[in-house]
N, C-alpha and C. Protein backbone atom coordinates (compact mmCIF):
# COMPACT_ATOMS: atom_id res chain seq x y z
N UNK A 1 9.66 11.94 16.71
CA UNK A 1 9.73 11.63 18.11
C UNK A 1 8.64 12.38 18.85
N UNK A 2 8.17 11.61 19.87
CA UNK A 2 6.93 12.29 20.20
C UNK A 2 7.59 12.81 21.64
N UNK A 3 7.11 14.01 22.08
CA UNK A 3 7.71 14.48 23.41
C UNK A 3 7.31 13.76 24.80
N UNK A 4 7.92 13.12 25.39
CA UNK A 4 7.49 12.12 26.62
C UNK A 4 6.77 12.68 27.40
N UNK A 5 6.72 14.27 27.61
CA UNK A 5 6.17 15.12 28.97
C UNK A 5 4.58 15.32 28.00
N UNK A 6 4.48 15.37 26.76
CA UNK A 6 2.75 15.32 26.35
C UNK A 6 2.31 14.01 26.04
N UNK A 7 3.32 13.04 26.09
CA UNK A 7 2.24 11.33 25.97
C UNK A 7 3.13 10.55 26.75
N UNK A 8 3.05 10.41 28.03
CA UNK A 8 3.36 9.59 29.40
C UNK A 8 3.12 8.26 28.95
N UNK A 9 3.84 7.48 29.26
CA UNK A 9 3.82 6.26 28.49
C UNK A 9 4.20 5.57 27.53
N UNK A 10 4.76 6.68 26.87
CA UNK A 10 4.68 6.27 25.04
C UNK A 10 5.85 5.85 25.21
N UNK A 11 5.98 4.25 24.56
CA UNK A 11 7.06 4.05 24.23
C UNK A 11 7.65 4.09 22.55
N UNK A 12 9.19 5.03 22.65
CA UNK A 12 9.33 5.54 21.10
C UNK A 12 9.71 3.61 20.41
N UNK A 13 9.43 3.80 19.41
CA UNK A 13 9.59 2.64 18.87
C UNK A 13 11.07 2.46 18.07
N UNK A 14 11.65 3.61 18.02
CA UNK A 14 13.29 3.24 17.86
C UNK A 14 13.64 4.49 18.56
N UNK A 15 15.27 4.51 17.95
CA UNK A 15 16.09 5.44 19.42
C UNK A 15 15.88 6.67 18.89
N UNK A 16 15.58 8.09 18.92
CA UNK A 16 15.29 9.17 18.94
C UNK A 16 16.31 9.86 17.85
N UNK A 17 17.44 8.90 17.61
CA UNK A 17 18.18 9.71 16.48
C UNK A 17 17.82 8.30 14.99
N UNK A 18 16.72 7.90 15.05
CA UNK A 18 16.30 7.43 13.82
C UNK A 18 15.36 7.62 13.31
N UNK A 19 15.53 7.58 11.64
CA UNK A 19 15.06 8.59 10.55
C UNK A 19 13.50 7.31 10.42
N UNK A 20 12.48 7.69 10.37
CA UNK A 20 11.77 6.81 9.97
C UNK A 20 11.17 6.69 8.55
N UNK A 21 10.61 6.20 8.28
CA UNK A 21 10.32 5.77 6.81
C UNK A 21 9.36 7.09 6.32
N UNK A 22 8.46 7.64 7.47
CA UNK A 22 8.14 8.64 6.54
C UNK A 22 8.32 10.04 7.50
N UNK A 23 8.90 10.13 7.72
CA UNK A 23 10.20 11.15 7.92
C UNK A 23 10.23 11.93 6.95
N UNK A 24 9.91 13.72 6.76
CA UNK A 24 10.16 14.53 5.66
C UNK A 24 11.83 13.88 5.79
N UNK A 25 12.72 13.67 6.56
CA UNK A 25 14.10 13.21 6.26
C UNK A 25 13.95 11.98 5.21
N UNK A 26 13.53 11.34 5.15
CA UNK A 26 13.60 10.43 4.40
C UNK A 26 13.07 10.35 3.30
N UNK A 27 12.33 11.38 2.92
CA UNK A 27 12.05 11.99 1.82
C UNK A 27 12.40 13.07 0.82
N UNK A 28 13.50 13.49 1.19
CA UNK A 28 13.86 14.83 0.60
C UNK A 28 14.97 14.31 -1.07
N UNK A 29 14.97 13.24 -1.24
CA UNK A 29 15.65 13.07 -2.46
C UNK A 29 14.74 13.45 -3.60
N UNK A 30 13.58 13.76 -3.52
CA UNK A 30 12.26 14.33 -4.58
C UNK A 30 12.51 15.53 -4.27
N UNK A 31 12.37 16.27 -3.86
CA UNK A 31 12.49 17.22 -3.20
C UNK A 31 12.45 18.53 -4.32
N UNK A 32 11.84 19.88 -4.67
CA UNK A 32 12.23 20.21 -5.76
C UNK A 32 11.91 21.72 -5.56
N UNK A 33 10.78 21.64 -4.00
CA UNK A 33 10.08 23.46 -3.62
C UNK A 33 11.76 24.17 -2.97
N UNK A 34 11.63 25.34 -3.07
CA UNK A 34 12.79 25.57 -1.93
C UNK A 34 12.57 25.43 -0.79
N UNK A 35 12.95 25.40 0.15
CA UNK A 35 12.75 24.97 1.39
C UNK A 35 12.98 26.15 2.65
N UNK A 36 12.48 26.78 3.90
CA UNK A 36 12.91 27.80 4.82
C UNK A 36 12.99 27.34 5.87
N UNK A 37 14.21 26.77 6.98
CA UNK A 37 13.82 26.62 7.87
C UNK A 37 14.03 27.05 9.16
N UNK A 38 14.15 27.22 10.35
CA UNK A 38 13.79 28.25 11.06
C UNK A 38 13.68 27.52 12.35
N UNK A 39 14.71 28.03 13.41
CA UNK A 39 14.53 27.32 14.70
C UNK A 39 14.68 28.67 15.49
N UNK A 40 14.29 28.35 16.70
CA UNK A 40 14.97 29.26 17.91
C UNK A 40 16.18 29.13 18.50
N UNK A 41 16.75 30.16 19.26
CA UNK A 41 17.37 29.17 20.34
C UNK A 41 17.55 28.79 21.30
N UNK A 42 16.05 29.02 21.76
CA UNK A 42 15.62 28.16 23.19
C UNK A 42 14.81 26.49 22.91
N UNK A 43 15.05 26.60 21.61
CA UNK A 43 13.74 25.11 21.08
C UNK A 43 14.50 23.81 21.65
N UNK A 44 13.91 22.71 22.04
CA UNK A 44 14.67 21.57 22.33
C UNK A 44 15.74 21.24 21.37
N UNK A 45 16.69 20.84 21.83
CA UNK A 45 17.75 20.58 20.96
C UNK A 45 17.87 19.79 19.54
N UNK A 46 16.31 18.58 20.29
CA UNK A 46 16.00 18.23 18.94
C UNK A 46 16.00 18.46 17.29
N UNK A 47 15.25 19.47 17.94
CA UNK A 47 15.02 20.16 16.60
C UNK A 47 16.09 21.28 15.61
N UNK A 48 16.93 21.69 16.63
CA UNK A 48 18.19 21.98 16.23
C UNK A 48 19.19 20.39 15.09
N UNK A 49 18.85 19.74 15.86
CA UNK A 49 19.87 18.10 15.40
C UNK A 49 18.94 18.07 14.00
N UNK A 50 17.53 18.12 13.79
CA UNK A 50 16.95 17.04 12.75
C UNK A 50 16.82 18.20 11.94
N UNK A 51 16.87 19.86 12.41
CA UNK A 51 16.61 20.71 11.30
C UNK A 51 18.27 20.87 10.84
N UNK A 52 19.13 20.47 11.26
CA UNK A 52 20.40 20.70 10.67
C UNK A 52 20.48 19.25 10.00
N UNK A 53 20.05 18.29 10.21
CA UNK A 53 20.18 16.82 9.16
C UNK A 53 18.78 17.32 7.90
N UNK A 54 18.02 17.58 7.98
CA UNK A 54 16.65 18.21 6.90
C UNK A 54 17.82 19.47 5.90
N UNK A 55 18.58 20.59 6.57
CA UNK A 55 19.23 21.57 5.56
C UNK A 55 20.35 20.49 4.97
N UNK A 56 21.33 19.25 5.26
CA UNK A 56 21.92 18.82 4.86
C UNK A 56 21.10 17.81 3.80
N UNK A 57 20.19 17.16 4.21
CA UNK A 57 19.66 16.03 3.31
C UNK A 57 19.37 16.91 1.77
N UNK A 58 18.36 17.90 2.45
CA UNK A 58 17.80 19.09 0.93
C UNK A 58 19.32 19.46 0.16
N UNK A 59 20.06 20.00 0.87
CA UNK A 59 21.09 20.40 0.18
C UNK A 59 21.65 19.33 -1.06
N UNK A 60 22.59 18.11 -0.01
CA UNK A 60 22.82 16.57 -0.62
C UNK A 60 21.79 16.51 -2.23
N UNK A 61 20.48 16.67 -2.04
CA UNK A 61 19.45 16.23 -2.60
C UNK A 61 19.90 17.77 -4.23
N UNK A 62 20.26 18.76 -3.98
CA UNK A 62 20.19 19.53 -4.91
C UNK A 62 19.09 20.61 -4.83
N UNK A 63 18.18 20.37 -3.73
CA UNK A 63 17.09 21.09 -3.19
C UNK A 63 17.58 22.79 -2.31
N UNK A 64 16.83 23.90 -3.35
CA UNK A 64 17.91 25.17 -2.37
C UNK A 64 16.77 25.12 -1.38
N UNK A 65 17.41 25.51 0.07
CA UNK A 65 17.13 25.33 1.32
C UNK A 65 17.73 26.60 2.00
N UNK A 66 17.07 27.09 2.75
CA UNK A 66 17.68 28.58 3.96
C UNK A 66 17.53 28.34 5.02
N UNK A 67 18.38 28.51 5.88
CA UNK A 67 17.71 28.06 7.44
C UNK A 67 17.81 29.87 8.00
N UNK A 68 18.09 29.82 9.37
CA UNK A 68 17.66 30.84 10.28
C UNK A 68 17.70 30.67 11.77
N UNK A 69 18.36 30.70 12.57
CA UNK A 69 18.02 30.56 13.83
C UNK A 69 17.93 31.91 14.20
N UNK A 70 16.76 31.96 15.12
CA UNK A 70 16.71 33.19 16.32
C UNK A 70 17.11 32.77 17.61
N UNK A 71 18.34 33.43 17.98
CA UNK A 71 18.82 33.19 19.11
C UNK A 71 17.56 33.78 20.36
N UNK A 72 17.52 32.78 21.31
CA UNK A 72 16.85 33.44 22.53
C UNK A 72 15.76 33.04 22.93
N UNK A 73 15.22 32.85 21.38
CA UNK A 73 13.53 32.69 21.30
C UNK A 73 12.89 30.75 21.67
N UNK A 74 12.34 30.94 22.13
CA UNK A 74 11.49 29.98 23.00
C UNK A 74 10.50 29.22 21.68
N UNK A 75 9.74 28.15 20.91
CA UNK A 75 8.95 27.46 20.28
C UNK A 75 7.84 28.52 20.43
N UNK A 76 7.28 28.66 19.20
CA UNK A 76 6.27 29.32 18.98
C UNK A 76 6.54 30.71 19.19
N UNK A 77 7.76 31.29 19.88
CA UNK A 77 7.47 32.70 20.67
C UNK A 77 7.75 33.74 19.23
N UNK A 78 6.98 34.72 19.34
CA UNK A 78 7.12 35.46 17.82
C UNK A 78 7.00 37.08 18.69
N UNK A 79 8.19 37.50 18.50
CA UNK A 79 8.03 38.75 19.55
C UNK A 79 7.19 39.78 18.21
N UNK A 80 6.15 40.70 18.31
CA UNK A 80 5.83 42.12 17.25
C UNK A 80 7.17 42.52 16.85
N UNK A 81 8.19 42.63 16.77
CA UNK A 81 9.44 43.18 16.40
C UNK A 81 9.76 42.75 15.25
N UNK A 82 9.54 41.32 15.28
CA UNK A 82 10.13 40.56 14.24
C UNK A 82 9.05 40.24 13.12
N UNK A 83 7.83 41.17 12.58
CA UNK A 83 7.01 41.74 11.56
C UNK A 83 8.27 42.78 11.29
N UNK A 84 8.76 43.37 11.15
CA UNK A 84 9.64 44.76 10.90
C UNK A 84 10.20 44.53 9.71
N UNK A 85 10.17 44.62 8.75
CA UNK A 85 10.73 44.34 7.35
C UNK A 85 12.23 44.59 7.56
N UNK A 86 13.03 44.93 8.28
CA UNK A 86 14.25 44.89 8.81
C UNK A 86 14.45 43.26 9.40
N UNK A 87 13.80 43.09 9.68
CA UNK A 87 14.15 41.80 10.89
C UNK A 87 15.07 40.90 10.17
N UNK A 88 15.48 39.62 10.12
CA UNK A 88 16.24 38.70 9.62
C UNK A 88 15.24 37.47 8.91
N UNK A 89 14.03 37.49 10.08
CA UNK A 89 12.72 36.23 9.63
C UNK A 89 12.20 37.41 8.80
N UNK A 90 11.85 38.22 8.56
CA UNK A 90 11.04 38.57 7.41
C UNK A 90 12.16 39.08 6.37
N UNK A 91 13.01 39.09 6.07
CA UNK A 91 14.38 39.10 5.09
C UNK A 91 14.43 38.42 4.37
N UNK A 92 14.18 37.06 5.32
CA UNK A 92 14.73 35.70 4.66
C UNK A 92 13.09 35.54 3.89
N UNK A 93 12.10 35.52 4.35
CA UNK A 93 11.02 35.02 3.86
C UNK A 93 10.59 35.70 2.75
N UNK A 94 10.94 37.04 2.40
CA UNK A 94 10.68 38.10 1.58
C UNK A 94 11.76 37.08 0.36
N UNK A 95 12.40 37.33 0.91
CA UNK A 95 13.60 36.76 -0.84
C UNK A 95 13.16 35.40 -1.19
N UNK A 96 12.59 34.82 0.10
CA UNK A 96 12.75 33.05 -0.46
C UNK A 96 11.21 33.01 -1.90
N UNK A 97 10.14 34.08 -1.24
CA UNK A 97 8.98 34.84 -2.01
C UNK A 97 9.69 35.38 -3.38
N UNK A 98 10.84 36.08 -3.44
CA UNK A 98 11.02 36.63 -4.46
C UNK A 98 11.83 35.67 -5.38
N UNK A 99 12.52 34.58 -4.83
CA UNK A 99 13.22 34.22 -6.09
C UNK A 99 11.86 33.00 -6.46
């Protein structure tokens, strides 16, 4: 889905909760890397909906998958804190590296 407020005009060509043909969703029955995925929780809701259908499809699929939300955090926002080998995003990314 393309965001309406960066392409004025655009009309979506189906309704915003459909999977399109090449859709990492619609691809994950191959599926075989592990997978990390990782939202905020200030990100459009979107991406909350399609990254929780992406951890279910991988899963379904037999594909190991980790998600992560950071509560608070805004798209793109990466506070210096969260480099801290304590943090939860570098926790998760360290093990997903190690296994």
């Amino acid at each position: 889905m393309i965001n309406p407020d960066n392409a004025p005009g655009h009309v979506q060509p189906d309704p915003p909760t459909a999977i399109a043909p090449d859709s990492p969703l619609a691809l994950t029955a191959g599926a075989t890397v592990p997978f990390f995925i990782c939202w905020g929780g200030r990100d459009d809701e979107r991406l909350e909906r399609t990254g929780r259908q992406m951890i279910a499809a991988l899963d379904a699929a037999g594909c190991s998958v980790r998600s992560l939300i950071l509560p608070g955090l805004r798209p793109f926002q990466h506070p210096p804190e969260h480099a801290a080998r304590r943090r939860p995003l570098v926790q998760q990314v360290r093990a997903l590296m190690a296994d």
